[in-house]
PDB file of N, CA and C in Angstrom:
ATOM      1  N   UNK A   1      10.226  -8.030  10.625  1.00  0.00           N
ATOM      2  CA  UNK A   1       8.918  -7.943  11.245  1.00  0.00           C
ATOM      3  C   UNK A   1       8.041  -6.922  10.494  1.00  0.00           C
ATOM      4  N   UNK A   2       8.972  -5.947   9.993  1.00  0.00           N
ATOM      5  CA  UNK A   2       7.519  -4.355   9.475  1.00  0.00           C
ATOM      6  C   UNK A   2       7.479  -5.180   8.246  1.00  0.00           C
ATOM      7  N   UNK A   3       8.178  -5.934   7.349  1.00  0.00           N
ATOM      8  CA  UNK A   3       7.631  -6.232   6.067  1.00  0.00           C
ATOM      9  C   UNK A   3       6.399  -7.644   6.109  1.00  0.00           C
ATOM     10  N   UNK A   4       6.509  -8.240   7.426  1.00  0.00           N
ATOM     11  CA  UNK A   4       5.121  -9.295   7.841  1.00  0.00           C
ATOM     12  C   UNK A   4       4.036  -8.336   7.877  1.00  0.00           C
ATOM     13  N   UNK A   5       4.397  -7.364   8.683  1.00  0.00           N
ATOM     14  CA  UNK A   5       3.372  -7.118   9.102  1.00  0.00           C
ATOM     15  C   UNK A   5       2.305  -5.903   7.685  1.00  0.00           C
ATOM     16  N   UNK A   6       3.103  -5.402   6.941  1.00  0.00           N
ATOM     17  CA  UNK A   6       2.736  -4.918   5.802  1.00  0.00           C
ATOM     18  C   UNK A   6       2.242  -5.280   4.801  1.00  0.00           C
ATOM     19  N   UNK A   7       3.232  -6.586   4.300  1.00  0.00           N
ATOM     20  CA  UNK A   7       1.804  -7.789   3.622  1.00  0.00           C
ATOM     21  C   UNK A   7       0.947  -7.920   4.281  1.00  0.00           C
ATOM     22  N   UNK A   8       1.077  -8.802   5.122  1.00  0.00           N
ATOM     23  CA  UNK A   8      -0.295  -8.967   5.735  1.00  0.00           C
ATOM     24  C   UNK A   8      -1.283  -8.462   5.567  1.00  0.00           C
ATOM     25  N   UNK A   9      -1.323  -6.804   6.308  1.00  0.00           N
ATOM     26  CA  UNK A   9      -2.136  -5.990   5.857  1.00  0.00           C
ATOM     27  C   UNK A   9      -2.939  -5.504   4.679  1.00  0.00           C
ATOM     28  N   UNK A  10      -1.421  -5.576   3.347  1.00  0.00           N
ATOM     29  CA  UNK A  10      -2.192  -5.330   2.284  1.00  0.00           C
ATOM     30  C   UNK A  10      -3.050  -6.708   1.739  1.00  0.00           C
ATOM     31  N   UNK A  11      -2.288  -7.995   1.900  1.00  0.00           N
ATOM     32  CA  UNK A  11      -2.718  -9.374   1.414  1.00  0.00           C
ATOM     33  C   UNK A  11      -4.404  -9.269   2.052  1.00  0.00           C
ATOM     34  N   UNK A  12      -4.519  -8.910   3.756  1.00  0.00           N
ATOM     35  CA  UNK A  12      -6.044  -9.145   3.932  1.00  0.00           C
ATOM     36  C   UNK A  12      -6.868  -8.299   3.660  1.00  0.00           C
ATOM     37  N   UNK A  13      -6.344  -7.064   2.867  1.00  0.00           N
ATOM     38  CA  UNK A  13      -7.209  -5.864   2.333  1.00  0.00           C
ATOM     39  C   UNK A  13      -8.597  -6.711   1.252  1.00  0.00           C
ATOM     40  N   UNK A  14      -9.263  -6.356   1.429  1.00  0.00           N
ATOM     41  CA  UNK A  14     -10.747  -6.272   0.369  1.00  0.00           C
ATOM     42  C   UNK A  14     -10.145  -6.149  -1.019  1.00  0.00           C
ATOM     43  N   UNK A  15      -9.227  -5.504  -1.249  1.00  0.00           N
ATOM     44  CA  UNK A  15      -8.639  -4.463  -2.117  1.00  0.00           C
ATOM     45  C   UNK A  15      -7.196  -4.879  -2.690  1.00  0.00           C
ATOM     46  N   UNK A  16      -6.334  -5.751  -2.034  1.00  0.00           N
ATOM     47  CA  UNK A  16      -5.068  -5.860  -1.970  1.00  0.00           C
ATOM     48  C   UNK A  16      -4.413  -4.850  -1.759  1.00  0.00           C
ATOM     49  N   UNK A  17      -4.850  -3.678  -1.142  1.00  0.00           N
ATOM     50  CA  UNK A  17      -4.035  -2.614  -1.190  1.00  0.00           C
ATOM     51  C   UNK A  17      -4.297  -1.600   0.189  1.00  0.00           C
ATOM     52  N   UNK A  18      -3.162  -1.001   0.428  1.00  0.00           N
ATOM     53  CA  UNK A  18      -3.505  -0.145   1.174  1.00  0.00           C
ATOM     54  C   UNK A  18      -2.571   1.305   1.666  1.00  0.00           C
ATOM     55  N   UNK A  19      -3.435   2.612   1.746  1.00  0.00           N
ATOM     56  CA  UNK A  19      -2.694   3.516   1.582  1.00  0.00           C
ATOM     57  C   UNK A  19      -1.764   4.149   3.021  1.00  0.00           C
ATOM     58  N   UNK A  20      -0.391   4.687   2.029  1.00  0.00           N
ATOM     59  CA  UNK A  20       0.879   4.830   3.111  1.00  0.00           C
ATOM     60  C   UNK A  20       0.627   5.334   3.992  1.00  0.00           C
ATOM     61  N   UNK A  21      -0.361   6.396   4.312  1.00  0.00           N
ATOM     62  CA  UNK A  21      -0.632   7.365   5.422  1.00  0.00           C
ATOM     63  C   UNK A  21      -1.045   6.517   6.824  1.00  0.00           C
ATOM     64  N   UNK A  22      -2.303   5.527   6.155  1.00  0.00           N
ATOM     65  CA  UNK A  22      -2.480   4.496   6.802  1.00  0.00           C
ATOM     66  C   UNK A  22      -1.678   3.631   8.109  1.00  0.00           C
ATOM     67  N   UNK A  23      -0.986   3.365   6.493  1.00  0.00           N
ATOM     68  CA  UNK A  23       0.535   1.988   7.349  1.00  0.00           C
ATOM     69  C   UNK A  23       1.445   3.195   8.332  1.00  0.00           C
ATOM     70  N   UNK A  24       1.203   4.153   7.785  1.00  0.00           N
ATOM     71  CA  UNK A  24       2.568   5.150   8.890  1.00  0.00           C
ATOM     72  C   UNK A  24       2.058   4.904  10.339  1.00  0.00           C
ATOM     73  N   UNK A  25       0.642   5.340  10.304  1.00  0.00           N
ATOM     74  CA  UNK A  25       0.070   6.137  11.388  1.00  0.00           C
ATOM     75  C   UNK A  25      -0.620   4.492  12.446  1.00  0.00           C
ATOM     76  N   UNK A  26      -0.373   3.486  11.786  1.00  0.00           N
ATOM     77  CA  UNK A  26      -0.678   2.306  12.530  1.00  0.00           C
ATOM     78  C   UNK A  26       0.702   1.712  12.781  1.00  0.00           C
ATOM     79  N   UNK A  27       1.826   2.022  12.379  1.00  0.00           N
ATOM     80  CA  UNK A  27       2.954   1.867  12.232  1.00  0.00           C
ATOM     81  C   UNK A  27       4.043   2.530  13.123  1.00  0.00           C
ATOM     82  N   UNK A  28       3.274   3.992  12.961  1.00  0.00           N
ATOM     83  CA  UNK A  28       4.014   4.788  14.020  1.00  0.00           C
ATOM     84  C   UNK A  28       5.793   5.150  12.377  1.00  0.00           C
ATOM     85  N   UNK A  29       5.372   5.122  11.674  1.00  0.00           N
ATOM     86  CA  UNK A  29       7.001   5.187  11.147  1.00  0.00           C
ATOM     87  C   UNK A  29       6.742   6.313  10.164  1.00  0.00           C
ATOM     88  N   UNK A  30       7.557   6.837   8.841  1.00  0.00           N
ATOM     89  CA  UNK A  30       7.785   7.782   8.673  1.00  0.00           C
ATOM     90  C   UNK A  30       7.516   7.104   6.785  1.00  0.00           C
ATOM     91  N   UNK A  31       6.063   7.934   6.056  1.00  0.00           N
ATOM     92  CA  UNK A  31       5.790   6.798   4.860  1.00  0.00           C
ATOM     93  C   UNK A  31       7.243   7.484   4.091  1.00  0.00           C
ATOM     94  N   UNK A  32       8.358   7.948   3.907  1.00  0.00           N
ATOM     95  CA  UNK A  32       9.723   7.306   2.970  1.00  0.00           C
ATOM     96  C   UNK A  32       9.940   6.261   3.612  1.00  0.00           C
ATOM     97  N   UNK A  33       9.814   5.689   4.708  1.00  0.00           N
ATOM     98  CA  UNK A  33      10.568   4.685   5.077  1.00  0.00           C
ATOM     99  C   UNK A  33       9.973   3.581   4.725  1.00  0.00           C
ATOM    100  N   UNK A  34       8.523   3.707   4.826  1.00  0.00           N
ATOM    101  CA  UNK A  34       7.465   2.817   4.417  1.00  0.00           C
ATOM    102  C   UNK A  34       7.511   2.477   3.269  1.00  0.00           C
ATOM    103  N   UNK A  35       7.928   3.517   2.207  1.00  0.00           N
ATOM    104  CA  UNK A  35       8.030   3.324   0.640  1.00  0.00           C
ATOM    105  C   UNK A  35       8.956   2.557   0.317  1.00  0.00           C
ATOM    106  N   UNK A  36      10.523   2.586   0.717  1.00  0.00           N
ATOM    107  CA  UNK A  36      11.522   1.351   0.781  1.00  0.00           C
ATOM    108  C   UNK A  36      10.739  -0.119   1.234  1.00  0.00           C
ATOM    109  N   UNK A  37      10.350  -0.128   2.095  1.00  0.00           N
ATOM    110  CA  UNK A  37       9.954  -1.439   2.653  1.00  0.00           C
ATOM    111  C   UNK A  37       8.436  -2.017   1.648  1.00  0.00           C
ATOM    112  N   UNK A  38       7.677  -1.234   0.960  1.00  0.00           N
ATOM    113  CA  UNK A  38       6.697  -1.394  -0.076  1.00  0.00           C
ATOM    114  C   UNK A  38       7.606  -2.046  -1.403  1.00  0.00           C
ATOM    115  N   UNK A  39       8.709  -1.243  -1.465  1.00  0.00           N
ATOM    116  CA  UNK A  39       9.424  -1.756  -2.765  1.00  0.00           C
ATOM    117  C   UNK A  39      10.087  -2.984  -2.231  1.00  0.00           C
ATOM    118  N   UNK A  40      10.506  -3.303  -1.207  1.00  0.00           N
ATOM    119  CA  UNK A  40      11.292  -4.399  -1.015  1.00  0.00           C
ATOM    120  C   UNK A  40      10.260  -5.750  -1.104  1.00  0.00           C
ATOM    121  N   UNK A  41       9.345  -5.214  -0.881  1.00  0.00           N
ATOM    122  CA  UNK A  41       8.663  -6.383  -0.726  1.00  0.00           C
ATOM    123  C   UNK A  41       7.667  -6.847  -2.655  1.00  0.00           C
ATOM    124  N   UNK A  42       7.964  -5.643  -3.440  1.00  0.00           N
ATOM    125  CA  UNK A  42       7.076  -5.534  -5.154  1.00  0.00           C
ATOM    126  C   UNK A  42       6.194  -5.214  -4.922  1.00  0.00           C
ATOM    127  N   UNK A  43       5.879  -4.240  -3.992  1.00  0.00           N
ATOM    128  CA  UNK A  43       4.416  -3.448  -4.247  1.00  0.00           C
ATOM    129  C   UNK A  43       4.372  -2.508  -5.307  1.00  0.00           C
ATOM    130  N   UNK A  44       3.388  -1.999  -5.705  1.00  0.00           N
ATOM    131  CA  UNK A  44       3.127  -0.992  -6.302  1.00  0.00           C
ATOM    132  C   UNK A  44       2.567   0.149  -6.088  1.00  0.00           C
ATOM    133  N   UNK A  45       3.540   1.650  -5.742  1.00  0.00           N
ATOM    134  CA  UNK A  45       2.697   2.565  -5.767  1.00  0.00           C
ATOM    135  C   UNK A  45       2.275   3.110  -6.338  1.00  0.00           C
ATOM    136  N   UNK A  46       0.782   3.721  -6.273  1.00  0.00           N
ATOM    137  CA  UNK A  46       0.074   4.610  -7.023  1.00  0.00           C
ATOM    138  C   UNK A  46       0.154   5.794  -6.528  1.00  0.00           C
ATOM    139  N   UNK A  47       0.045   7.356  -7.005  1.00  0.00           N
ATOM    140  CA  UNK A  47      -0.038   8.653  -6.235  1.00  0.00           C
ATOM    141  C   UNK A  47      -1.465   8.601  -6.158  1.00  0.00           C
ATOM    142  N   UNK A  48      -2.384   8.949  -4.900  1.00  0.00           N
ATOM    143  CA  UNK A  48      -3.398   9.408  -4.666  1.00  0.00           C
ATOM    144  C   UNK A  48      -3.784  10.458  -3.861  1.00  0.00           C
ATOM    145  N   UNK A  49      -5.070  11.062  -3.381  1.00  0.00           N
ATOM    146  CA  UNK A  49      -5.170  12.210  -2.909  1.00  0.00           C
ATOM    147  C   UNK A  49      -5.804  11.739  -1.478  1.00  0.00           C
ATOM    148  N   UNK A  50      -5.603  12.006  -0.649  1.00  0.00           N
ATOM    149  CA  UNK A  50      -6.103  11.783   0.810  1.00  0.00           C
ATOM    150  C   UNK A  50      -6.946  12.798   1.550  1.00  0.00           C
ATOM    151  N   UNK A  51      -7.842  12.511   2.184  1.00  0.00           N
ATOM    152  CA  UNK A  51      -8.129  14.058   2.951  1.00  0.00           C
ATOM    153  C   UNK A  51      -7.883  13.675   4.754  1.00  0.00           C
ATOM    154  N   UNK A  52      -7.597  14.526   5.141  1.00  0.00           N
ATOM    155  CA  UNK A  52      -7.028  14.409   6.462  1.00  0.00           C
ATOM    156  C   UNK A  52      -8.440  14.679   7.579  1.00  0.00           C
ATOM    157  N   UNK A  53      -8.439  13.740   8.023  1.00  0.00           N
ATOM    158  CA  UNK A  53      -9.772  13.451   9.102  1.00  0.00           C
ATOM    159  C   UNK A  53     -10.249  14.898  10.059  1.00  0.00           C
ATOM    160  N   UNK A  54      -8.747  15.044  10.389  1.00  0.00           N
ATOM    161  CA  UNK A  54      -9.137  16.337  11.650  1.00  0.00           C
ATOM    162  C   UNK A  54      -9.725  17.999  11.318  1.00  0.00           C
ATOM    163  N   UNK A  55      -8.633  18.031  10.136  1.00  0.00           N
ATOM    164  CA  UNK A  55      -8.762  19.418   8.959  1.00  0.00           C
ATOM    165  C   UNK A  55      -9.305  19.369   7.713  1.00  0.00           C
ATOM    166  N   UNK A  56      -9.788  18.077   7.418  1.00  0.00           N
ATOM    167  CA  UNK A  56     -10.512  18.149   6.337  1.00  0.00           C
ATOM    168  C   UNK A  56      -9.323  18.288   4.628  1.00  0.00           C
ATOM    169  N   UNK A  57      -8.722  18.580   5.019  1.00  0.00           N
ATOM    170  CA  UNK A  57      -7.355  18.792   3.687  1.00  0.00           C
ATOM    171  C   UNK A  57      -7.525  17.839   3.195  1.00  0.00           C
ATOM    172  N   UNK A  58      -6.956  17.933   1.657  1.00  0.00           N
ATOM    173  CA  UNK A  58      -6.634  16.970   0.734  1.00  0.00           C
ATOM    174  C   UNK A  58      -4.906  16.846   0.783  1.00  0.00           C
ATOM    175  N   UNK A  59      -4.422  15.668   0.950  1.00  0.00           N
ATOM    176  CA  UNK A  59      -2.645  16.073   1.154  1.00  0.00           C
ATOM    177  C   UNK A  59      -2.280  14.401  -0.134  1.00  0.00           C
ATOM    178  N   UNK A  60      -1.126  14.700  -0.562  1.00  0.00           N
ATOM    179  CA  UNK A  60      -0.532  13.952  -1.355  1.00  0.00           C
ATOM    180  C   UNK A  60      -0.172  12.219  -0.936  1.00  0.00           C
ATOM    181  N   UNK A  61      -0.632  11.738  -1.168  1.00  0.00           N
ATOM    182  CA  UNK A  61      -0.690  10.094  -0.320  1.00  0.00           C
ATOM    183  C   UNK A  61      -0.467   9.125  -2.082  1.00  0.00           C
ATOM    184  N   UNK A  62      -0.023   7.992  -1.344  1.00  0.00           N
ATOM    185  CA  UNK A  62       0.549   6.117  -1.974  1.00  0.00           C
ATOM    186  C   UNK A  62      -0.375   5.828  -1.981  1.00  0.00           C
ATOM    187  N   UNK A  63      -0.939   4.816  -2.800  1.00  0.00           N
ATOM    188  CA  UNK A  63      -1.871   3.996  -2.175  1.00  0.00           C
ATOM    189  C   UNK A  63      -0.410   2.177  -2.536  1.00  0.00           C
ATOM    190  N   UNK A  64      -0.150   1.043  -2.009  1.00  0.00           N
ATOM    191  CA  UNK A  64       0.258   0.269  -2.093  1.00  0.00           C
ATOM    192  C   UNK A  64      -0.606  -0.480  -2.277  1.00  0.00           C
ATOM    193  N   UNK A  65      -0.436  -1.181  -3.667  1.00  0.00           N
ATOM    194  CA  UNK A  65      -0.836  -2.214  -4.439  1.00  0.00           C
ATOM    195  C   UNK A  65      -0.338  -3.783  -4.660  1.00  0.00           C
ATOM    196  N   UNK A  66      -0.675  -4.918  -4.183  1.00  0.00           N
ATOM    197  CA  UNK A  66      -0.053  -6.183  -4.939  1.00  0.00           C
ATOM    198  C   UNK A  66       0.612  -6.296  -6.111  1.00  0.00           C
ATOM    199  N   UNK A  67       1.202  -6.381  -7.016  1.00  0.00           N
ATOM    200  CA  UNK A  67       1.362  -6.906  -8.181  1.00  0.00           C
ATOM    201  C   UNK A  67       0.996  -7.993  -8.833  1.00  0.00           C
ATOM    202  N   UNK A  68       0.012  -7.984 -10.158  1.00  0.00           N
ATOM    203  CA  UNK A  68      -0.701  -9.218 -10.256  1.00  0.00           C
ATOM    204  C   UNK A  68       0.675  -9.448 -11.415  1.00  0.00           C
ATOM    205  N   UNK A  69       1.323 -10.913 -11.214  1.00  0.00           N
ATOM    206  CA  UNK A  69       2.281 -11.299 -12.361  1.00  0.00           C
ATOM    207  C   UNK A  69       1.114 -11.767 -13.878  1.00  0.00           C
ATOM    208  N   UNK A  70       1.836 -11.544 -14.870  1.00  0.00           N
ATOM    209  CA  UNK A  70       1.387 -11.880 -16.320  1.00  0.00           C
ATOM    210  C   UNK A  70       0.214 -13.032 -15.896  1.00  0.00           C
ATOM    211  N   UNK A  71       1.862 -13.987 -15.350  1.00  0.00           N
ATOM    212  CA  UNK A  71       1.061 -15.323 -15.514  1.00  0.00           C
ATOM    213  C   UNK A  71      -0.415 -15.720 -14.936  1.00  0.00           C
ATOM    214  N   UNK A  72      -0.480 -14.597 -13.760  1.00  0.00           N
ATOM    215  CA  UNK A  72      -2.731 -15.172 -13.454  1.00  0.00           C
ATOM    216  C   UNK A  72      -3.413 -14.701 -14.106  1.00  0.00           C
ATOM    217  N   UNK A  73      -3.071 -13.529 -15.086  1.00  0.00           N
ATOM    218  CA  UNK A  73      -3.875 -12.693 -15.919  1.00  0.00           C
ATOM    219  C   UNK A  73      -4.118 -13.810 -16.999  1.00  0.00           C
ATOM    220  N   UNK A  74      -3.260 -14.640 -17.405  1.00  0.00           N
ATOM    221  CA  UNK A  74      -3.107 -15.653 -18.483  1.00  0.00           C
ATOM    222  C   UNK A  74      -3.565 -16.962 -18.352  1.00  0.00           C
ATOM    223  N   UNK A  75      -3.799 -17.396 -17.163  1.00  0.00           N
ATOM    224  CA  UNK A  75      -4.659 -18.368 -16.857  1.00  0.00           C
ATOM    225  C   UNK A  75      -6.104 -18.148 -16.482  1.00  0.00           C
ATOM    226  N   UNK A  76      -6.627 -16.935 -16.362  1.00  0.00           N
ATOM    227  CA  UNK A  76      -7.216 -16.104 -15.815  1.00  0.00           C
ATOM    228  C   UNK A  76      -8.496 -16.143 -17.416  1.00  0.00           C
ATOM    229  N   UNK A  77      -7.849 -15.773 -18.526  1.00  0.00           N
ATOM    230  CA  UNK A  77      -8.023 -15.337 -19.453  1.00  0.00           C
ATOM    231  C   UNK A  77      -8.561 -17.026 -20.527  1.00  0.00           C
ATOM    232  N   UNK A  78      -7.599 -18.178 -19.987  1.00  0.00           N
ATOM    233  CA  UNK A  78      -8.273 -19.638 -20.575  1.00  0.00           C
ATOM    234  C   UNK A  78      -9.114 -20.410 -20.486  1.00  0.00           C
TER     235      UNK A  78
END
């Protein structure tokens, strides 16, 4: 069920992507755990910088990415 519901999310992103802090806190789960279930599924993380809504901080955040395979870049490209 958490890996439906994680595509999903990233698949209907604007963006294909979306960051771990995010998926935790709509998730309720803990982002290492989130990061297994990103890899299980071939996402890609990126390190990015987040700022935290309440305190204003910048804290260490994923962002989860699709993976575009070779092959659409290559049809993409004819």
């Amino acid at each position: 069920m958490m890996l439906h519901i994680i595509g999903l999310v990233i698949h209907l992103s604007s963006t294909n992507s979306a960051k771990l802090s995010f998926l935790a806190r709509i998730l309720k789960k803990e982002e290492k755990e989130l990061k297994n279930y990103c890899l299980e599924l071939g996402l890609k993380l990126e390190p990015c910088k987040t700022k935290d809504r309440d305190t204003d901080r910048e804290f260490d955040d994923f962002v989860a990415r699709l993976k575009h395979s070779g092959r659409t870049h290559a049809k993409k490209e004819e």
